[in-house]
N, C-alpha and C. Protein backbone atom coordinates (compact mmCIF):
# COMPACT_ATOMS: atom_id res chain seq x y z
N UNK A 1 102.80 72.68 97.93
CA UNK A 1 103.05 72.63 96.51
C UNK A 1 102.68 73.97 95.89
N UNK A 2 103.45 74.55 95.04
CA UNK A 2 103.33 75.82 93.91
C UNK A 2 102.78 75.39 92.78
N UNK A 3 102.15 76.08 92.36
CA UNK A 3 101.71 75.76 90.84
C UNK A 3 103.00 77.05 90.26
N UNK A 4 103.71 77.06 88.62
CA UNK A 4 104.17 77.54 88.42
C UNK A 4 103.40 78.12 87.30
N UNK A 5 103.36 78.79 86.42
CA UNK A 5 103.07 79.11 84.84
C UNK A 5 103.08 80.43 84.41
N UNK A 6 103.16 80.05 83.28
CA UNK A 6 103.87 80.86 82.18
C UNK A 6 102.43 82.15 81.88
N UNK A 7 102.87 83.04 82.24
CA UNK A 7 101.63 84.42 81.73
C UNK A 7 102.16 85.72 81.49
N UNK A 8 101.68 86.71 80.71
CA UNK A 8 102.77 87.84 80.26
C UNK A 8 101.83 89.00 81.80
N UNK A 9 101.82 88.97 82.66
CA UNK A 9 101.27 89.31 84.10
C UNK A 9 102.15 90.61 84.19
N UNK A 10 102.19 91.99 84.05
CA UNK A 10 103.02 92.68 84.25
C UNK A 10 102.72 93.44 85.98
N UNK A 11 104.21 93.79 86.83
CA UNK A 11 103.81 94.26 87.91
C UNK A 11 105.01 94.91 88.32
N UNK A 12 104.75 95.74 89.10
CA UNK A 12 105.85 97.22 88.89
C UNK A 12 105.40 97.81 90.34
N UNK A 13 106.38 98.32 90.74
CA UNK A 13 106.28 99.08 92.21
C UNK A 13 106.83 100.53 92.16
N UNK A 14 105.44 101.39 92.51
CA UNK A 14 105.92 102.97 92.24
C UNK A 14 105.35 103.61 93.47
N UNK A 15 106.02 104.51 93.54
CA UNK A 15 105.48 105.53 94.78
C UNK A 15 105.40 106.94 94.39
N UNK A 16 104.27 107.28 94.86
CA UNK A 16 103.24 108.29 94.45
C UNK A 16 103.20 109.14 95.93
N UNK A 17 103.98 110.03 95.74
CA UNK A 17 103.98 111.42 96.73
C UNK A 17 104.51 110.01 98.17
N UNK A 18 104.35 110.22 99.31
CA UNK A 18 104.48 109.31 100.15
C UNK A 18 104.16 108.06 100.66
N UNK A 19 103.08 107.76 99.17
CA UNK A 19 102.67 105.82 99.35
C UNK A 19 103.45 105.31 98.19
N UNK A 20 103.31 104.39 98.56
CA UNK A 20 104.06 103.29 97.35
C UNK A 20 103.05 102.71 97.22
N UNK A 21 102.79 101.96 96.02
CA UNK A 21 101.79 101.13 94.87
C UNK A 21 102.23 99.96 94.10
N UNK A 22 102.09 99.18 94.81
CA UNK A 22 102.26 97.74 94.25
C UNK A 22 101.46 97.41 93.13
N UNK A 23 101.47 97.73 91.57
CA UNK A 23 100.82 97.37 90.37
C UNK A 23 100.71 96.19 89.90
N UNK A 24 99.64 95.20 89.50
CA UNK A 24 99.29 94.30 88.80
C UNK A 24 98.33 94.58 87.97
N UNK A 25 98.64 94.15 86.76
CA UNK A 25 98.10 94.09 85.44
C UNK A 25 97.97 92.94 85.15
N UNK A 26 96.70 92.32 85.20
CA UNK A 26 96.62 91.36 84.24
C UNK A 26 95.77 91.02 82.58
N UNK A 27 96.66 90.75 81.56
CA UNK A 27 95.77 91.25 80.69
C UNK A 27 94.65 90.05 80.37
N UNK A 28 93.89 90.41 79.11
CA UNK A 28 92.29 89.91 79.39
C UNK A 28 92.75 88.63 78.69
N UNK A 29 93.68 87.85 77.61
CA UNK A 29 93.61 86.90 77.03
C UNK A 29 94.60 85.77 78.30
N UNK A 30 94.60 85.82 79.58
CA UNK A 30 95.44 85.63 80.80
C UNK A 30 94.40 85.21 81.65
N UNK A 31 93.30 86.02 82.18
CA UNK A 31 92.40 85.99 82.86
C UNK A 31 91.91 84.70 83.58
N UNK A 32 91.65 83.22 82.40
CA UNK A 32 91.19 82.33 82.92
C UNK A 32 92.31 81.89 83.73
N UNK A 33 93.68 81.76 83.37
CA UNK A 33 94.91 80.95 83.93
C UNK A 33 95.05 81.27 85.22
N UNK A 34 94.57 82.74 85.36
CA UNK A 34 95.10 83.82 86.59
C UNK A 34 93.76 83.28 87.74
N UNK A 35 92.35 83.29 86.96
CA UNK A 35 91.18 83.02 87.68
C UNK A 35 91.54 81.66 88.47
N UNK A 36 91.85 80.52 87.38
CA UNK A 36 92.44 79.42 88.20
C UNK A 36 92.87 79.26 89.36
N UNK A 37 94.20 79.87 89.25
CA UNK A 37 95.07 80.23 90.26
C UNK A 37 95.12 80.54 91.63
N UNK A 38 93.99 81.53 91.60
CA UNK A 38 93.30 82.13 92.70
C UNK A 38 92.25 81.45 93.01
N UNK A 39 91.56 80.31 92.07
CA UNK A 39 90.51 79.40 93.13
C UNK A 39 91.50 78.74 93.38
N UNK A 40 92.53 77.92 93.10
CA UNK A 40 93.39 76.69 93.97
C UNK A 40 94.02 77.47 95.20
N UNK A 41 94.38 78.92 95.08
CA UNK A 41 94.78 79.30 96.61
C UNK A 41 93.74 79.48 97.04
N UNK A 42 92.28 79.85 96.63
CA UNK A 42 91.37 80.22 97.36
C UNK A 42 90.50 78.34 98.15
N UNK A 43 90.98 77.56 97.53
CA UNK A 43 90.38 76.12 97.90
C UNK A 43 91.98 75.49 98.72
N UNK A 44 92.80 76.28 99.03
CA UNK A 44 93.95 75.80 99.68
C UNK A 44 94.49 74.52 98.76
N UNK A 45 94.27 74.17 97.64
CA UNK A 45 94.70 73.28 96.56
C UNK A 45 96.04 73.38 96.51
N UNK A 46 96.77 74.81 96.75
CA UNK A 46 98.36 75.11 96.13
C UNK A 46 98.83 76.01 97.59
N UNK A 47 99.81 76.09 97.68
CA UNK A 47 100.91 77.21 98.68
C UNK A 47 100.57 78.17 98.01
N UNK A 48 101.53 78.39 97.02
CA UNK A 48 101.27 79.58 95.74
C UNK A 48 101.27 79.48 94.56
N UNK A 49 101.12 80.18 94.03
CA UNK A 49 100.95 80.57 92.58
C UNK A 49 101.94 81.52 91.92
N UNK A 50 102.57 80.74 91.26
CA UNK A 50 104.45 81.43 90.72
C UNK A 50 103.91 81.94 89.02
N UNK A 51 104.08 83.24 88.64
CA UNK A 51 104.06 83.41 87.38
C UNK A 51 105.64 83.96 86.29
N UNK A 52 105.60 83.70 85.38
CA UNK A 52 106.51 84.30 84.88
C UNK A 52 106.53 84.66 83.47
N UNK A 53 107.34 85.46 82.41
CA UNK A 53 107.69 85.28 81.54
C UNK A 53 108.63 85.74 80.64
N UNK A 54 109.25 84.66 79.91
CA UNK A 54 110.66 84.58 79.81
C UNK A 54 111.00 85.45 79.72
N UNK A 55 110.96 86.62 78.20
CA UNK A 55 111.81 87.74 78.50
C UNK A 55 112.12 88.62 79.56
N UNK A 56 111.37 88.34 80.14
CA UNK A 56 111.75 89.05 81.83
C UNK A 56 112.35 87.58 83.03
N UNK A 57 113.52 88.24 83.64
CA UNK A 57 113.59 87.07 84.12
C UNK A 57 113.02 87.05 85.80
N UNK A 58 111.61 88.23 85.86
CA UNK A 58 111.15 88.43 87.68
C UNK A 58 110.09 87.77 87.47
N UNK A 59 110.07 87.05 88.03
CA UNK A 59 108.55 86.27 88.46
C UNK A 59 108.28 86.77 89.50
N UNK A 60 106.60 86.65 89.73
CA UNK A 60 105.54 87.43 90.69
C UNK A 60 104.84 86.10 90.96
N UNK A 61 104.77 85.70 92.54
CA UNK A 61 104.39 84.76 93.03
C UNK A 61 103.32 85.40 94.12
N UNK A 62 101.79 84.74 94.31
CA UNK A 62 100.52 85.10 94.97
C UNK A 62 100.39 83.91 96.04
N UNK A 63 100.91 83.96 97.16
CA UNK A 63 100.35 83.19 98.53
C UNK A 63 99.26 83.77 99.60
N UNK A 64 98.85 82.97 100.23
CA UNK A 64 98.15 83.34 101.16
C UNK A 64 99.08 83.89 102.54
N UNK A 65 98.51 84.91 103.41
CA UNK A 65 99.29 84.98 104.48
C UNK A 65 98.31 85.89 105.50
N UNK A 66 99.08 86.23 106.68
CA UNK A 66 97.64 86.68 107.95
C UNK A 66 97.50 88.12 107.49
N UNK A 67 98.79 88.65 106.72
CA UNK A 67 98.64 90.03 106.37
C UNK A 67 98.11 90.49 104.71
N UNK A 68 97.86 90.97 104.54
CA UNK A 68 98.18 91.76 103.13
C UNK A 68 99.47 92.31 102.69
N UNK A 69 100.01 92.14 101.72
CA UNK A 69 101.72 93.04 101.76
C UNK A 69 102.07 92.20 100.30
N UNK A 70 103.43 92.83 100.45
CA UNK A 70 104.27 92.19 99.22
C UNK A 70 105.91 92.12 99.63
N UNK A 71 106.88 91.60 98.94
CA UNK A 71 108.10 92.16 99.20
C UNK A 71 108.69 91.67 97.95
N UNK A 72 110.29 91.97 98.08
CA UNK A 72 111.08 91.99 96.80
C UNK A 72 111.30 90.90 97.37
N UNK A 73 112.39 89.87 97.01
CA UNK A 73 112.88 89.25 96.95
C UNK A 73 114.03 88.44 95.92
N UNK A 74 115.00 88.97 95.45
CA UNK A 74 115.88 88.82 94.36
C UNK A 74 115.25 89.35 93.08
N UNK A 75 115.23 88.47 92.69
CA UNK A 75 113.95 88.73 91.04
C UNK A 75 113.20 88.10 91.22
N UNK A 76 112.25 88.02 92.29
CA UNK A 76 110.59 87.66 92.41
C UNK A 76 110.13 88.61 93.32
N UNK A 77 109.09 89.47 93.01
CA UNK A 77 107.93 89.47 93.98
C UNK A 77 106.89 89.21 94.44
N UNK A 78 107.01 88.69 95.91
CA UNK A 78 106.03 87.75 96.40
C UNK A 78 105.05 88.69 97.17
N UNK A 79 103.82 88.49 97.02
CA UNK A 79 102.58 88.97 97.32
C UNK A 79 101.68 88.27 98.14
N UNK A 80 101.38 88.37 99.26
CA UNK A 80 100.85 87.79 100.40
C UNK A 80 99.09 88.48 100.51
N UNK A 81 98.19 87.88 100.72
CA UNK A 81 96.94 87.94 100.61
C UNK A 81 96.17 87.19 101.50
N UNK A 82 95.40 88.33 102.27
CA UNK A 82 94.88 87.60 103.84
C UNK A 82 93.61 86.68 102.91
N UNK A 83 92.80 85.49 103.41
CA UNK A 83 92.06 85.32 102.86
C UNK A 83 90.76 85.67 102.38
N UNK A 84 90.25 86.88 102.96
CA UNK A 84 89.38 87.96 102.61
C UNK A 84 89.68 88.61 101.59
N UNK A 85 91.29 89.22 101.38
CA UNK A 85 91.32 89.73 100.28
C UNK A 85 91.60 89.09 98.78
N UNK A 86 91.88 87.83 99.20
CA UNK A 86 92.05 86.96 98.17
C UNK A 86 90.87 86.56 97.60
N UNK A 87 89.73 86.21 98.61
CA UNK A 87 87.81 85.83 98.44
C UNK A 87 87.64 87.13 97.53
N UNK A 88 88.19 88.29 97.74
CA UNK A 88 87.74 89.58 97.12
C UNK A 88 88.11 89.60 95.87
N UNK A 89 89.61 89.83 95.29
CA UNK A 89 90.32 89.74 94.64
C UNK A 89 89.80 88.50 93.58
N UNK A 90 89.60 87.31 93.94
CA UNK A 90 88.97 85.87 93.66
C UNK A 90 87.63 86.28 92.38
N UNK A 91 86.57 87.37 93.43
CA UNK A 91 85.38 87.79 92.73
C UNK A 91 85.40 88.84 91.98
N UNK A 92 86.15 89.44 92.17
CA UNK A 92 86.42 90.65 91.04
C UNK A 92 87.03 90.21 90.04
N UNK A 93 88.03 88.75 89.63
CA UNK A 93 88.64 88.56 88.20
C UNK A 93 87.53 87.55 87.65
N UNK A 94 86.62 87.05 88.59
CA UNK A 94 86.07 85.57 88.03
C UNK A 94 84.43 86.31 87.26
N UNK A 95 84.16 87.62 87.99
CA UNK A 95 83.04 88.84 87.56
C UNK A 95 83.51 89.55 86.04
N UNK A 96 84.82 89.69 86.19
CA UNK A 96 85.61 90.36 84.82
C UNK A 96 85.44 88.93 83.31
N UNK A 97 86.13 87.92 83.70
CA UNK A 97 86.43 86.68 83.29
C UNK A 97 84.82 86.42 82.64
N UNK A 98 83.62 85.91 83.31
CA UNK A 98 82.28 85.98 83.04
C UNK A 98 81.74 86.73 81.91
N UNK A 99 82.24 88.28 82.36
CA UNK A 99 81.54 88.91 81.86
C UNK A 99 81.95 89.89 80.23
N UNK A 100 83.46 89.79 80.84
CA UNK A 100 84.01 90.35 79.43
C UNK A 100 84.85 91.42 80.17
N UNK A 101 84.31 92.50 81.09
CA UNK A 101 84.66 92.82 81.42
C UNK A 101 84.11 93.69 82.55
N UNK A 102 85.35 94.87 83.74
CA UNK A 102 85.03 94.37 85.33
C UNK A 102 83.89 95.71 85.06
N UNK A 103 83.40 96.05 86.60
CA UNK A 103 82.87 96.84 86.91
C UNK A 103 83.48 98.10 86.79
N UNK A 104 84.73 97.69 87.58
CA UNK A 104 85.89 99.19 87.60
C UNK A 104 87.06 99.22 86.47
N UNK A 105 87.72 99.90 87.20
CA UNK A 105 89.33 99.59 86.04
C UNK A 105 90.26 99.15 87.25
N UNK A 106 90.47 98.69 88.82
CA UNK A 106 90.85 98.41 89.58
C UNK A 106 90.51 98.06 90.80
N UNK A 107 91.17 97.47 91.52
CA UNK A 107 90.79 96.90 93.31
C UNK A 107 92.16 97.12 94.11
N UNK A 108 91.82 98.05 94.87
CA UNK A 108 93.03 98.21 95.81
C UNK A 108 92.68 97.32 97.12
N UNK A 109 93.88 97.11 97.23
CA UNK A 109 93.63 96.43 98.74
C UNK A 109 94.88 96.81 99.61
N UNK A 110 94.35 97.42 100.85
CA UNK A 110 95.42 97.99 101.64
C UNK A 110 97.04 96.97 101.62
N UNK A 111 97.88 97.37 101.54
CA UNK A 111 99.02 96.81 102.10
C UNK A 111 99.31 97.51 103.71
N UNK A 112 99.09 96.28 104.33
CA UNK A 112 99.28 96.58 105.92
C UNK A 112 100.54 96.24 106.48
N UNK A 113 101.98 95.60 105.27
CA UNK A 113 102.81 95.68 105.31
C UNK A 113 103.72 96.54 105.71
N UNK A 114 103.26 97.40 105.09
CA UNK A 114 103.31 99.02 104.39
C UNK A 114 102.55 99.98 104.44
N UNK A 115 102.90 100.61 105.85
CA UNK A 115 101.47 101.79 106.20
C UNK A 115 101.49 102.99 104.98
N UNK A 116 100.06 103.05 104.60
CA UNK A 116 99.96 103.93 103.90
C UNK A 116 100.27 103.65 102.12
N UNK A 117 99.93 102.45 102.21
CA UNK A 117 100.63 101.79 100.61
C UNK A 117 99.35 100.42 100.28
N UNK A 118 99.39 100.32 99.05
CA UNK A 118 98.01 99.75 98.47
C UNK A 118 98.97 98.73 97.54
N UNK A 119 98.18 97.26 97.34
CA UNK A 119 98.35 96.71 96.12
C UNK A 119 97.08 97.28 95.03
N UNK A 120 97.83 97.55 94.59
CA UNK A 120 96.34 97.20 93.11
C UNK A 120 96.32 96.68 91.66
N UNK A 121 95.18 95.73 91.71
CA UNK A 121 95.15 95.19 90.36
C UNK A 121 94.03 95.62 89.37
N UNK A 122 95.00 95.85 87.81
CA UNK A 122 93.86 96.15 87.64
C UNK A 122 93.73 95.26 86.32
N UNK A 123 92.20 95.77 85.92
CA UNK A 123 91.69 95.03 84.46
C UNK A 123 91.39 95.90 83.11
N UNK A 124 91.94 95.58 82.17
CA UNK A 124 92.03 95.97 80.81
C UNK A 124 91.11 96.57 80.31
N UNK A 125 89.47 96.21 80.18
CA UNK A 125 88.22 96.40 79.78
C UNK A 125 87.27 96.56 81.05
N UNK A 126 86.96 97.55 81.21
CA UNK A 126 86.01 97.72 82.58
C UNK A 126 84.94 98.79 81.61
N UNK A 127 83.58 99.06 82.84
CA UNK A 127 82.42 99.35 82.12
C UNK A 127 82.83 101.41 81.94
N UNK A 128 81.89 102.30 81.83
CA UNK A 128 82.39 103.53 82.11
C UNK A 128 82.24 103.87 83.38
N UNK A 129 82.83 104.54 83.63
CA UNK A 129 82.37 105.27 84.65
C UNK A 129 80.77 106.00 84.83
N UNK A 130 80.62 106.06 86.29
CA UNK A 130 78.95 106.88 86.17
C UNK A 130 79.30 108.13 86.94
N UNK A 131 78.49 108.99 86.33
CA UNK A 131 78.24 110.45 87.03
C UNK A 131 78.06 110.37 88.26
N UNK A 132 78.36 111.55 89.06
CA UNK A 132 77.74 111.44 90.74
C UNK A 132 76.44 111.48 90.99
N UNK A 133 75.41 111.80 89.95
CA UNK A 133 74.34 111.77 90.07
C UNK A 133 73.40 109.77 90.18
N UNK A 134 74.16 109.75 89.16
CA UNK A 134 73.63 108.23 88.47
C UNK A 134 74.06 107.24 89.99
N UNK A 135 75.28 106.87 90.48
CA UNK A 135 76.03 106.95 91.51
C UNK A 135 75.11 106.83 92.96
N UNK A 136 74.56 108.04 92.91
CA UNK A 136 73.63 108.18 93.93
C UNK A 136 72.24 108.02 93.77
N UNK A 137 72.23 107.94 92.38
CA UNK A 137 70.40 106.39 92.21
C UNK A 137 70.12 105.33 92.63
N UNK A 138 71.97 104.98 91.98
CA UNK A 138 72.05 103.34 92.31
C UNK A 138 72.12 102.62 93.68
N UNK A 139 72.81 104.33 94.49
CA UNK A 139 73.38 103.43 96.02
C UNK A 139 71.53 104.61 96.72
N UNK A 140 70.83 104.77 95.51
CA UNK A 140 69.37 105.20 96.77
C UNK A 140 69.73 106.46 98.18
N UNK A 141 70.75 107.03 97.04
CA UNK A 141 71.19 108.62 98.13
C UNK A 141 71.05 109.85 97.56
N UNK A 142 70.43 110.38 97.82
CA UNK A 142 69.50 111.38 97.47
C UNK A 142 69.93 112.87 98.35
């Protein structure tokens, strides 16, 4: 079973010198629907998770699969997510969602589809950035 629903989820495929970049945006008033989503694939509750919205007629659908990757498919693209990166992916929107907003401004996760090519999603409101100094307080490298 799919869950289907309605979210303004924007996602776009660009290539940057010799990788390509699978983009997801999801914006912050979306977040809980999207968080959902990803615990019912993450609790095997759903197959996938189909999004869309109307004025566009491509929906972007999130399954589980052994690889990481994505592909076209007419006017949908479907996005495949090993379950590690989905557990990952899972804690980085439900950390954003909590808190207001993420740590970063994104999470890449290799596409092994696609040597040399990344999905990444990112989030609207993330904290600043830290200096290389601050950086190396926090991770105790000196």
């Amino acid at each position: 079973m799919k869950k289907s629903i309605q979210l303004p989820i924007q996602v776009r495929s660009d290539t940057i010198g010799d990788h390509s970049v699978f983009k997801v945006h999801v914006p912050p008033d979306s977040l809980n629907q999207w968080c959902l989503c990803l615990q019912l694939l993450h609790d095997e509750l759903v197959d996938g998770c189909v999004f869309f919205f109307p004025p566009s007629k491509m929906k972007f659908e999130v399954r589980c699969g052994p690889l990481s990757t994505y592909h076209k498919d007419c006017n949908k693209y479907i996005v495949f997510l090993t379950a590690q990166d989905l557990d990952c992916l899972r804690y980085f929107y439900l950390k954003y969602f909590k808190n207001g907003f993420a740590e970063v401004d994104h999470v890449d996760i290799e596409d092994i589809g696609h040597e040399g090519c990344y999905l990444t999603f990112y989030a609207s409101e993330y904290a600043a950035p830290v200096s290389a100094d601050e950086a190396r307080k926090r991770l105790v490298i000196y």
